[in-house]
N, C-alpha and C. Protein backbone atom coordinates (compact mmCIF):
# COMPACT_ATOMS: atom_id res chain seq x y z
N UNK A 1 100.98 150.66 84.02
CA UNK A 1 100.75 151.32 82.75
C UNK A 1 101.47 152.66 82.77
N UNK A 2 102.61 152.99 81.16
CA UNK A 2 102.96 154.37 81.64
C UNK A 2 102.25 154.67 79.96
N UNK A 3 102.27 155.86 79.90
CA UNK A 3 101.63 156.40 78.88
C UNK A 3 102.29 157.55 78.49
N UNK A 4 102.52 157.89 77.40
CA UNK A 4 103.71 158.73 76.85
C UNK A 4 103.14 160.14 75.66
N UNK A 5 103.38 161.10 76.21
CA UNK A 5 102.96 162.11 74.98
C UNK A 5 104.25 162.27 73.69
N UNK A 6 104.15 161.93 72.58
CA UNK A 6 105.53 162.26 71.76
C UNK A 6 105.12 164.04 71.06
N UNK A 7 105.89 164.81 71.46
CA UNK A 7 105.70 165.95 70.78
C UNK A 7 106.66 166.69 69.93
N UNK A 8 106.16 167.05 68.68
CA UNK A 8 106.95 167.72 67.75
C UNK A 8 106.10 168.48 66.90
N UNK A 9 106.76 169.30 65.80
CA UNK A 9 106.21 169.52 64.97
C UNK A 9 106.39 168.53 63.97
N UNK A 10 105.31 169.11 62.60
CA UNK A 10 104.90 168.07 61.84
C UNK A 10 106.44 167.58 61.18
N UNK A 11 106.64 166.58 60.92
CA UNK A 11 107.85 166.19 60.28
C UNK A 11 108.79 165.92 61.43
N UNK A 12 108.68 166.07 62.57
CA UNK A 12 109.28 165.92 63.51
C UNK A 12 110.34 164.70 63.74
N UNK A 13 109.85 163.40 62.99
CA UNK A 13 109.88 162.23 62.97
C UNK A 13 108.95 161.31 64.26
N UNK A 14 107.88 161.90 64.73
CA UNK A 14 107.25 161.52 65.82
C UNK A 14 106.67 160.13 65.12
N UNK A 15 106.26 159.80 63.86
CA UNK A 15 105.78 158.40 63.58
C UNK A 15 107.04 157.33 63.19
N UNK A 16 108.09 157.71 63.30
CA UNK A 16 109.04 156.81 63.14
C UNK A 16 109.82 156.39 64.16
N UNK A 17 109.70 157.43 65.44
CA UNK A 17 109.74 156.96 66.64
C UNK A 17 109.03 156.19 67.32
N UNK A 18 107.94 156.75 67.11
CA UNK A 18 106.40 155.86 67.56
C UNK A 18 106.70 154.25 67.10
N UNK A 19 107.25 154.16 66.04
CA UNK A 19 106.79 152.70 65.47
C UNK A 19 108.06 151.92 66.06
N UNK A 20 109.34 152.77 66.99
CA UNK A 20 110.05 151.89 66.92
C UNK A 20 109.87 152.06 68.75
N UNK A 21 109.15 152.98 69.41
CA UNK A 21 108.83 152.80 70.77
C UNK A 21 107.53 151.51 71.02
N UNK A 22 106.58 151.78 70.01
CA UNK A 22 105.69 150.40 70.29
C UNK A 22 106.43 149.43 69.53
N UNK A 23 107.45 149.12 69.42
CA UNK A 23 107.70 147.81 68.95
C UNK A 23 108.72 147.14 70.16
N UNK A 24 109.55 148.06 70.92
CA UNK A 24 109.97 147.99 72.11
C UNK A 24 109.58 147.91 73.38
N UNK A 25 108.19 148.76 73.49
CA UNK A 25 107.72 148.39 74.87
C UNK A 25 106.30 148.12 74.60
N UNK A 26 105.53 148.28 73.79
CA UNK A 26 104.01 147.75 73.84
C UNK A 26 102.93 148.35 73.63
N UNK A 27 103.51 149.91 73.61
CA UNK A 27 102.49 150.68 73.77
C UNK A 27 100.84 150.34 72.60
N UNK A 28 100.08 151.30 72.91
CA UNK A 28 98.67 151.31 71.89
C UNK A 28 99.54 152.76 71.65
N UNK A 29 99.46 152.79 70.43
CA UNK A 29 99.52 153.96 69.47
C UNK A 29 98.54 154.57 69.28
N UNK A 30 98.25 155.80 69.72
CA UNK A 30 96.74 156.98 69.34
C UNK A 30 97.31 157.87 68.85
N UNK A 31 97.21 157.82 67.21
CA UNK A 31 98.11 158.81 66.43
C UNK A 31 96.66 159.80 65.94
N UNK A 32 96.69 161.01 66.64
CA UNK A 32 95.45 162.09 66.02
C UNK A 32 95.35 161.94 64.28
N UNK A 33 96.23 161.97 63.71
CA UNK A 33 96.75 162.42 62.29
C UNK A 33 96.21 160.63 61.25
N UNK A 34 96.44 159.61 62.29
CA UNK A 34 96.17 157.96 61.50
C UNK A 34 94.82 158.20 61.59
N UNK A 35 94.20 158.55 62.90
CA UNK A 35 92.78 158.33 62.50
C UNK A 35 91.90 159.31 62.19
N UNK A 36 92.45 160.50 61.70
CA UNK A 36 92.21 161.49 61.12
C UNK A 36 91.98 160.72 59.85
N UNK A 37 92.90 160.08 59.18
CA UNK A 37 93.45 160.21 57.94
C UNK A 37 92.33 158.71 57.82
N UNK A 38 92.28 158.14 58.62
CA UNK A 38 91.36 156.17 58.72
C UNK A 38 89.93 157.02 58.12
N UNK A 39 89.47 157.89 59.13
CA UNK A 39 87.87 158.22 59.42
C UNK A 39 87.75 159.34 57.45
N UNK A 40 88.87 160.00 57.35
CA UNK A 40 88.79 161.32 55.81
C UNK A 40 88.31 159.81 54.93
N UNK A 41 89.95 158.93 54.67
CA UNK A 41 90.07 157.86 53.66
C UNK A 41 88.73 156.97 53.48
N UNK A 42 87.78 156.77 54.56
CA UNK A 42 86.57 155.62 54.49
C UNK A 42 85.13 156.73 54.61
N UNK A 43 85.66 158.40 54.22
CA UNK A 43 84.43 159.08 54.58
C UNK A 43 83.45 158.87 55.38
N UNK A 44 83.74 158.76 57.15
CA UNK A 44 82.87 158.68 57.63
C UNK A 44 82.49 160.08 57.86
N UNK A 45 80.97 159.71 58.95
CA UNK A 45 81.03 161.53 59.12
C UNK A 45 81.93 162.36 59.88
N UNK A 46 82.58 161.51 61.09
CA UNK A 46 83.72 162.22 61.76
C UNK A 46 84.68 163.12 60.21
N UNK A 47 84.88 161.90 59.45
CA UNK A 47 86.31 161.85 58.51
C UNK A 47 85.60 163.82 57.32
N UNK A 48 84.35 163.61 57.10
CA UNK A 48 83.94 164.88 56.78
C UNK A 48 84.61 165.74 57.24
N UNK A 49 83.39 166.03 58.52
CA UNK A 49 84.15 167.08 59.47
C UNK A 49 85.53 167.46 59.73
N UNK A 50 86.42 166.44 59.68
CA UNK A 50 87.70 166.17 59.97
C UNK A 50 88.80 167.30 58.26
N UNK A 51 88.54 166.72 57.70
CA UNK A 51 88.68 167.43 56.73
C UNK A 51 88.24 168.83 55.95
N UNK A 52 86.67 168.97 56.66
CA UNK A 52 86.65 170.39 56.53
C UNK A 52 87.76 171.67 57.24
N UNK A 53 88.01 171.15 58.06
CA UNK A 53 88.91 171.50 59.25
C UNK A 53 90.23 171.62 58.45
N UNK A 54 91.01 170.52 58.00
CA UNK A 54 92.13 169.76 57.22
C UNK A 54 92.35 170.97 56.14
N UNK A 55 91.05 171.01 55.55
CA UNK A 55 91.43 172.00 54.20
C UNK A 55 91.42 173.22 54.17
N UNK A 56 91.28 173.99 55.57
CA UNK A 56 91.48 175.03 55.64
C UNK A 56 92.62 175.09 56.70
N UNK A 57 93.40 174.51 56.86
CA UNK A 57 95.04 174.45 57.86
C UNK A 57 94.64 174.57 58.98
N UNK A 58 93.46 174.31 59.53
CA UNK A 58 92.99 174.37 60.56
C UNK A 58 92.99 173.56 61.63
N UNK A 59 92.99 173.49 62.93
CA UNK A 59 92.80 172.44 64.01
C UNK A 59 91.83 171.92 63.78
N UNK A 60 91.45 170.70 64.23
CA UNK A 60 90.38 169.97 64.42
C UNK A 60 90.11 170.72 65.85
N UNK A 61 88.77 171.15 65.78
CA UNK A 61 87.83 171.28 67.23
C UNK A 61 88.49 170.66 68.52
N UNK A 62 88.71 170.86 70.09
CA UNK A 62 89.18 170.35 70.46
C UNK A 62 88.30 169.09 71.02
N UNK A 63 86.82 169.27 71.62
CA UNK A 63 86.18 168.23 71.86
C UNK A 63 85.69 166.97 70.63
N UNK A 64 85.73 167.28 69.39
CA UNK A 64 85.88 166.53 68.47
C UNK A 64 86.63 165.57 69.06
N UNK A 65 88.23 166.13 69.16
CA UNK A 65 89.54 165.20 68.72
C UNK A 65 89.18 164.66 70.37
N UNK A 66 89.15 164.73 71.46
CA UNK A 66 88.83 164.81 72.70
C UNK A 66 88.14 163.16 72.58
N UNK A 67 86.81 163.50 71.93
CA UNK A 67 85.96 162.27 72.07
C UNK A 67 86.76 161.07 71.21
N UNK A 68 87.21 161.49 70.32
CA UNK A 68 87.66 160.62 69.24
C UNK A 68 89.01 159.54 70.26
N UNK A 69 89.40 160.47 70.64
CA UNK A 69 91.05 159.62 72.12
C UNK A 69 90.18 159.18 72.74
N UNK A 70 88.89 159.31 73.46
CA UNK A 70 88.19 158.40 74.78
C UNK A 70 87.85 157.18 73.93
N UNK A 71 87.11 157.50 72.85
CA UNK A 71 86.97 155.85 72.12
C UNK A 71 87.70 155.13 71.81
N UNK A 72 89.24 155.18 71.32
CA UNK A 72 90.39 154.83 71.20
C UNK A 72 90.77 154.09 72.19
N UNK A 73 91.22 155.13 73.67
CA UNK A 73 91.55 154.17 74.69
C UNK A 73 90.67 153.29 75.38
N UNK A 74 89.32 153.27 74.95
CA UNK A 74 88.28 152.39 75.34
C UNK A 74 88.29 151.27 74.80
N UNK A 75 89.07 151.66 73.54
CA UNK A 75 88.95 150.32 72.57
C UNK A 75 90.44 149.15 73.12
N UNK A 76 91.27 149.74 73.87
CA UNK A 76 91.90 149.04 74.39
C UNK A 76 91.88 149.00 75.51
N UNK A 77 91.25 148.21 76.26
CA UNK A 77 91.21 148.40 78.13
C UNK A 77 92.90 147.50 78.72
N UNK A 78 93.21 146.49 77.75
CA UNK A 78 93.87 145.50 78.23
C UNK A 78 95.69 146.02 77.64
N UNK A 79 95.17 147.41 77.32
CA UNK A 79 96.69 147.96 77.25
C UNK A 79 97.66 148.20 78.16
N UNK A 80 99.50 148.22 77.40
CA UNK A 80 100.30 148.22 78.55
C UNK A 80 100.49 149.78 78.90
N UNK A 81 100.49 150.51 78.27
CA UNK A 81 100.49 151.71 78.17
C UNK A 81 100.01 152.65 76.79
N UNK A 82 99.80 153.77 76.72
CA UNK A 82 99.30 154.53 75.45
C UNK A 82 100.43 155.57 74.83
N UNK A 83 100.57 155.80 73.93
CA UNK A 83 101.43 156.93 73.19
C UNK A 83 100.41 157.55 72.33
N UNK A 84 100.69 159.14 72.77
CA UNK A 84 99.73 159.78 72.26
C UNK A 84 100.87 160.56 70.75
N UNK A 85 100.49 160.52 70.15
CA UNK A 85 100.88 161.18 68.74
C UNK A 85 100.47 162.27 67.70
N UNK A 86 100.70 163.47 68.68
CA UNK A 86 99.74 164.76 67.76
C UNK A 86 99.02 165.43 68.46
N UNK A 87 98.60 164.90 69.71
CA UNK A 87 98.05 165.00 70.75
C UNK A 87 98.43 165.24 72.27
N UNK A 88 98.16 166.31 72.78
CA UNK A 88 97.70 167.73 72.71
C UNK A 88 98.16 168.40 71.65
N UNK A 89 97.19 169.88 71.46
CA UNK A 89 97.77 170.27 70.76
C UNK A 89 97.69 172.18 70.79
N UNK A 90 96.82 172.18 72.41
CA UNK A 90 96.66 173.10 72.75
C UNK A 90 96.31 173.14 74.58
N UNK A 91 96.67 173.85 75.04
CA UNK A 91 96.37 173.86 76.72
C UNK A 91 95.15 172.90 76.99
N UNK A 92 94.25 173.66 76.14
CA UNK A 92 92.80 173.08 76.73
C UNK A 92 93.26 172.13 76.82
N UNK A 93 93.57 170.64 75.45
CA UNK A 93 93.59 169.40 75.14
C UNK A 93 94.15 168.95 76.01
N UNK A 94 95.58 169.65 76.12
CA UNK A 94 96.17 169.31 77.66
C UNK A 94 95.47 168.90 79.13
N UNK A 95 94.85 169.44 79.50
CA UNK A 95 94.40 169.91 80.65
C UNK A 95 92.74 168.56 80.08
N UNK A 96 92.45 168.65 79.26
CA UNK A 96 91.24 167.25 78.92
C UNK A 96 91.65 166.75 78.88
N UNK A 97 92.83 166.41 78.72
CA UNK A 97 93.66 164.41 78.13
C UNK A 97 94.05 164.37 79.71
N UNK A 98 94.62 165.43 80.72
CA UNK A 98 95.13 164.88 81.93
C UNK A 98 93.97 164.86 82.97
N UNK A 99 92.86 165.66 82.71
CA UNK A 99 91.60 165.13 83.38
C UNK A 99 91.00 163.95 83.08
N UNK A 100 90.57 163.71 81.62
CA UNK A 100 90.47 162.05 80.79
C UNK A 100 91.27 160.83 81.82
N UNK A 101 92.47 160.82 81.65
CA UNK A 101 93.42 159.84 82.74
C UNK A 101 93.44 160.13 84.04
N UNK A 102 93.00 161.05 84.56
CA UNK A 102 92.58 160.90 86.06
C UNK A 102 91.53 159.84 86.04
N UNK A 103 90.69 160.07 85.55
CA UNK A 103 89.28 159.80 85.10
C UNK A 103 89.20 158.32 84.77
N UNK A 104 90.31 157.89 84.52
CA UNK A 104 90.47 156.42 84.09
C UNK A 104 92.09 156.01 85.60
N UNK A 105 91.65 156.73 86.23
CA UNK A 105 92.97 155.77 87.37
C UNK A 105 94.08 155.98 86.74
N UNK A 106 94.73 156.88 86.00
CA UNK A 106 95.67 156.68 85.32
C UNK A 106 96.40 158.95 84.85
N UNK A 107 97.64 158.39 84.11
CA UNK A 107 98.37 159.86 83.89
C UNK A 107 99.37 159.66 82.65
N UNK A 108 99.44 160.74 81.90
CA UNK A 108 100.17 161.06 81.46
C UNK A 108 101.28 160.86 82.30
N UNK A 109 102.28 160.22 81.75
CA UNK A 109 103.67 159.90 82.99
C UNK A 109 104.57 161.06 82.08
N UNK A 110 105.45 160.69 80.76
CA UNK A 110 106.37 161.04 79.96
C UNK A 110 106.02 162.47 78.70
N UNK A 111 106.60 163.25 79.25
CA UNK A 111 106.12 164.20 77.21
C UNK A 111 107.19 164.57 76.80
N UNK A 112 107.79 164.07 75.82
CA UNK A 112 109.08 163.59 75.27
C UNK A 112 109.07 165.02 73.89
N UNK A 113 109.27 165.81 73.48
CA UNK A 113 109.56 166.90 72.52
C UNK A 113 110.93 166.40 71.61
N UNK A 114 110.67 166.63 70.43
CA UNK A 114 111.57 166.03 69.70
C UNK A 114 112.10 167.76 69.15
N UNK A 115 112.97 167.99 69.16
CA UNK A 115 113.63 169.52 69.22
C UNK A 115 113.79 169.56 67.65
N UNK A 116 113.16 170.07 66.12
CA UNK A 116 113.37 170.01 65.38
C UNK A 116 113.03 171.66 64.98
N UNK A 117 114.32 172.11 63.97
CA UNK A 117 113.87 173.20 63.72
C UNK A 117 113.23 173.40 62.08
N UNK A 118 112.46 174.51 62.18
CA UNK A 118 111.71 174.72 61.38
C UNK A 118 112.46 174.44 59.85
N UNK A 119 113.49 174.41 59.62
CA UNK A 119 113.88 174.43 58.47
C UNK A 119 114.39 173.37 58.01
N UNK A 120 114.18 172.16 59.00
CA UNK A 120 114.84 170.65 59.23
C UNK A 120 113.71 170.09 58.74
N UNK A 121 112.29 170.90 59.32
CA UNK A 121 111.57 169.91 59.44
C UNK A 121 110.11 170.40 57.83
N UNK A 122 110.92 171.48 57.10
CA UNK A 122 110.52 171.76 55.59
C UNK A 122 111.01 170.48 54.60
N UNK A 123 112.22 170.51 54.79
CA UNK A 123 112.55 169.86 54.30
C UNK A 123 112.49 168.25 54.57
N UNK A 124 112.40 167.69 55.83
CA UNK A 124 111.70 166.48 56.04
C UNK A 124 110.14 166.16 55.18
N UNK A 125 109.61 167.09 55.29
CA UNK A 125 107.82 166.84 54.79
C UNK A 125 107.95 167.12 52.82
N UNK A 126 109.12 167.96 52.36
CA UNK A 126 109.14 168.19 51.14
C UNK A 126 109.49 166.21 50.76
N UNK A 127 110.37 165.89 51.52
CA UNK A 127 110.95 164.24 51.24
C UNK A 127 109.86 163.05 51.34
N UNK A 128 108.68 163.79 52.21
CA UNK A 128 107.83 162.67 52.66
C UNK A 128 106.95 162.67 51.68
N UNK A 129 106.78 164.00 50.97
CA UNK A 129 105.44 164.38 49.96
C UNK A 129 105.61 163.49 48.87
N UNK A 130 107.23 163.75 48.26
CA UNK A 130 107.95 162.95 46.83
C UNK A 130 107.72 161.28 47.62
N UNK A 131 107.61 160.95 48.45
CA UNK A 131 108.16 159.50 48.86
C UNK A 131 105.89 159.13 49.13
N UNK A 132 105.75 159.33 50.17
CA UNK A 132 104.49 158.67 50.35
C UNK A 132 103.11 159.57 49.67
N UNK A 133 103.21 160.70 49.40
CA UNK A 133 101.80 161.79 48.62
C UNK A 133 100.77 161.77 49.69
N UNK A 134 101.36 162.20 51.15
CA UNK A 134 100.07 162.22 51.99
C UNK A 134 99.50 164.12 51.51
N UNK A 135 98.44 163.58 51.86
CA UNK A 135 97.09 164.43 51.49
C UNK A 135 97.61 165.96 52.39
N UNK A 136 98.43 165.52 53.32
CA UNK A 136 98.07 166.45 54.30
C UNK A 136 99.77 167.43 54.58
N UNK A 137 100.41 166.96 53.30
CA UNK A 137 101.43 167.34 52.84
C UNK A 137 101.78 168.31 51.81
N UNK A 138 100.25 168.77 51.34
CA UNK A 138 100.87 169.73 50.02
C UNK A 138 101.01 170.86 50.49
N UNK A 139 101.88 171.81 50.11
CA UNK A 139 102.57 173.02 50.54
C UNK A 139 102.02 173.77 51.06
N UNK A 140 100.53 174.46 50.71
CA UNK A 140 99.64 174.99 51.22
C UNK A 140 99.93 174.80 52.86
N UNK A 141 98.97 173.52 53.25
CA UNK A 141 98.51 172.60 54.02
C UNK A 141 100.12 172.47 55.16
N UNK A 142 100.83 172.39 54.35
CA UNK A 142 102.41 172.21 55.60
C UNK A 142 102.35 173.47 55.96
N UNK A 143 102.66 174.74 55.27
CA UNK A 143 102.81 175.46 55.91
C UNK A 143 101.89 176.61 56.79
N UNK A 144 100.58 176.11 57.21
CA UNK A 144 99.55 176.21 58.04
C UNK A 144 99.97 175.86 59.34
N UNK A 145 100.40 174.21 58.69
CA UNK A 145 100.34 173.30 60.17
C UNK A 145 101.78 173.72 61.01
N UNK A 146 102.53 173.79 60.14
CA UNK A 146 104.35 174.53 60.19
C UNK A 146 103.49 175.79 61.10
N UNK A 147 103.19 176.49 60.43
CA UNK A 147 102.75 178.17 61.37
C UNK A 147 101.89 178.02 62.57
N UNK A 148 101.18 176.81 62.58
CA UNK A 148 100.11 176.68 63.77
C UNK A 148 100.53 175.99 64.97
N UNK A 149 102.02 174.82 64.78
CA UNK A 149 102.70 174.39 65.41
C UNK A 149 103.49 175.59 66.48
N UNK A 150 104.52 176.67 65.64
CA UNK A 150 104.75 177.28 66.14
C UNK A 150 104.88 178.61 66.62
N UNK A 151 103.77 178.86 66.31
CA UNK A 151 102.56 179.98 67.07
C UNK A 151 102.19 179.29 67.96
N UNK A 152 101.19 178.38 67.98
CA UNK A 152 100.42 177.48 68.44
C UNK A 152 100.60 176.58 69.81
N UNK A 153 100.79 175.65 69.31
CA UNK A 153 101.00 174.44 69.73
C UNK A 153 102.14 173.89 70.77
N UNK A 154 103.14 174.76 70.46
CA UNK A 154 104.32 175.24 71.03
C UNK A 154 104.33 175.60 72.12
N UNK A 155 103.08 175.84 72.66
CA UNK A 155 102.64 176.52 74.05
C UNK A 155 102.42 175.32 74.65
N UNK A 156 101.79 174.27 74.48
CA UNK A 156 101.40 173.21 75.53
C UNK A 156 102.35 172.65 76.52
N UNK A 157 103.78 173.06 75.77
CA UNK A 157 105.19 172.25 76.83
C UNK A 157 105.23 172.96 77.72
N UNK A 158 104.94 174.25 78.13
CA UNK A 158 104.82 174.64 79.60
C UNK A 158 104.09 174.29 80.65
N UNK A 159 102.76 174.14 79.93
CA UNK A 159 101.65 173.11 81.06
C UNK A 159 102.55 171.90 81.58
N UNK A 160 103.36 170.84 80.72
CA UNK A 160 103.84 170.29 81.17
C UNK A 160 105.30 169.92 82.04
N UNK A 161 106.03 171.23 81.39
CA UNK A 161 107.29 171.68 82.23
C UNK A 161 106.88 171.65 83.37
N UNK A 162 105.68 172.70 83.69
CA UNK A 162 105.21 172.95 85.29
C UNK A 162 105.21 171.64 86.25
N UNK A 163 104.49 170.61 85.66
CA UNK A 163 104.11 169.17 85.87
C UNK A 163 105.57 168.34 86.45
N UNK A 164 106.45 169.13 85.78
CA UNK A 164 107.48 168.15 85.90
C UNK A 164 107.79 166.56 84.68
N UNK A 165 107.05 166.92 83.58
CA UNK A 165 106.78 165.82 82.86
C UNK A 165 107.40 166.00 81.72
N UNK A 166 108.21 166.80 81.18
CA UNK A 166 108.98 167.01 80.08
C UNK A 166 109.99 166.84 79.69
N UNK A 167 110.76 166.11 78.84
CA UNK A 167 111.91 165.97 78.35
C UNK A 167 112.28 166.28 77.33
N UNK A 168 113.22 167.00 76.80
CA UNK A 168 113.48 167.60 75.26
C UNK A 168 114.51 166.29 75.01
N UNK A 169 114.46 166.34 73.66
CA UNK A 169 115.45 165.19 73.09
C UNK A 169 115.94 165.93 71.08
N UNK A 170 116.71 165.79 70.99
CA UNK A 170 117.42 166.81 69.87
C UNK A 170 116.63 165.97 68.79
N UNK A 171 115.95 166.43 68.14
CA UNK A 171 115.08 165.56 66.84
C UNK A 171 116.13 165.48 65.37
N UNK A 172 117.04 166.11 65.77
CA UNK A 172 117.71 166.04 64.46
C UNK A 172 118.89 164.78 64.87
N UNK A 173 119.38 164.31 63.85
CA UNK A 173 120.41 163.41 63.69
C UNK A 173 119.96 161.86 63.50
N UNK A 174 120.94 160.96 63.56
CA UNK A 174 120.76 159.30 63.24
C UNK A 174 119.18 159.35 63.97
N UNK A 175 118.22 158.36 63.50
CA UNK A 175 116.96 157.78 64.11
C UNK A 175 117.29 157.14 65.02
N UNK A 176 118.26 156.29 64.84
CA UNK A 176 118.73 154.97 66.31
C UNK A 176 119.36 156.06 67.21
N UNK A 177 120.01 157.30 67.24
CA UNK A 177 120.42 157.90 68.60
C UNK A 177 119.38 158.27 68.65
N UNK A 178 118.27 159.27 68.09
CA UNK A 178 117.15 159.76 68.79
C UNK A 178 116.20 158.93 69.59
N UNK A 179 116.42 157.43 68.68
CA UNK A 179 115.33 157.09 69.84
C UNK A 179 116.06 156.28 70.79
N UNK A 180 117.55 155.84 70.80
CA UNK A 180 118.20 155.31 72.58
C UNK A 180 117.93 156.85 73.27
N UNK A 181 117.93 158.52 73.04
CA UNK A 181 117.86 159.17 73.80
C UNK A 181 116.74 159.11 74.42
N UNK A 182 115.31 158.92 73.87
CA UNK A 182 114.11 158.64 73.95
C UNK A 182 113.89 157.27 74.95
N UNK A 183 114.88 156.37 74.59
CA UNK A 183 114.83 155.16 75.76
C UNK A 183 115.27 155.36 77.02
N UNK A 184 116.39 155.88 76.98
CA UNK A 184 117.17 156.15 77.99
C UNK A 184 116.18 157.03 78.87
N UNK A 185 115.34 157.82 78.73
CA UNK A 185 114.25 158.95 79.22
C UNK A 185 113.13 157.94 79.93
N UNK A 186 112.56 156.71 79.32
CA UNK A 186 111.84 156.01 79.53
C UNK A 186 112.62 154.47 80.54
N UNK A 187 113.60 154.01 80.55
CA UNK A 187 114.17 153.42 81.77
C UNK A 187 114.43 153.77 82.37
N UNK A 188 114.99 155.01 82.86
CA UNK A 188 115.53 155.84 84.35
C UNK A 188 114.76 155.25 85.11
């Protein structure tokens, strides 16, 4: 089993990679943001909470999102590996998701950073808003997550530099080179 962190900021193209890395090697997809968006869309009480959070540009709690990934990968025991999507999104989370996979015989192997700059990736989410109307796209709301990414979030790739577990890959250009660069990272 290898298990893969994809990291970017929002617009990054991290779900269009995702869909073309599990369609290539197998992975279970644990996208923070799908079942964010599963638990808001069917109002459960997670999906409440989840959105109180949401509507003020805010993180989700980290043991929230924490418990929410242990049920996930529980729900697949007979997986080939996991891709995490959104996830970490701060040291702590870091440092819980790589205690979590100790914890299960297992590691974070890959954390793949998709190098997109801030002004690539305005304009990616302005294209996604006109094209799909996700909730979590209106201008407000991007540019929270835009400012919390990189203030934020931006910090977790050193925990994993240290690790030895990081690979940058240029997020801008054709989708099919970003993700053979992304393959090529994952067959070595």
């Amino acid at each position: 089993m290898k298990n893969l962190v994809l990291f970017g900021p929002p617009g990054a193209g991290k779900g269009t990679q995702s869909e073309k890395l599990i369609a290539r090697y197998g992975f279970v997809h644990i996208s923070t943001g799908d079942i964010f968006r599963y638990h808001i869309k069917n109002k459960t009480e997670l999906g409440d909470r989840v959105q109180a959070y949401l509507d003020n540009g805010l993180l989700v709690p980290d043991q929230v999102t924490i418990d929410m990934l242990q049920e996930e990968v529980a729900k697949n025991p007979e997986a080939k590996g996991f891709l995490f999507d959104g996830f970490p999104r701060t040291v702590p989370q870091a440092e819980a998701l790589d205690a979590f996979m100790e914890g299960i015989h297992s590691a974070i192997h890959y954390v793949i950073a998709l190098n997109v700059t801030e002004e690539e990736v305005r304009t990616r989410i302005e294209k996604r808003r006109e094209i799909s109307h996700r909730i979590d796209d209106e201008a407000e709301k991007v540019d929270k997550r835009i400012s919390e990414y990189f203030s934020k979030t931006v910090h977790v790739l050193p925990h994993y530099e240290a690790q030895g577990r990081l690979q940058r890959v240029q997020g801008i250009g054709e989708i099919e080179t970003i993700f053979q660069d992304i393959c090529s990272i994952l067959d070595a």
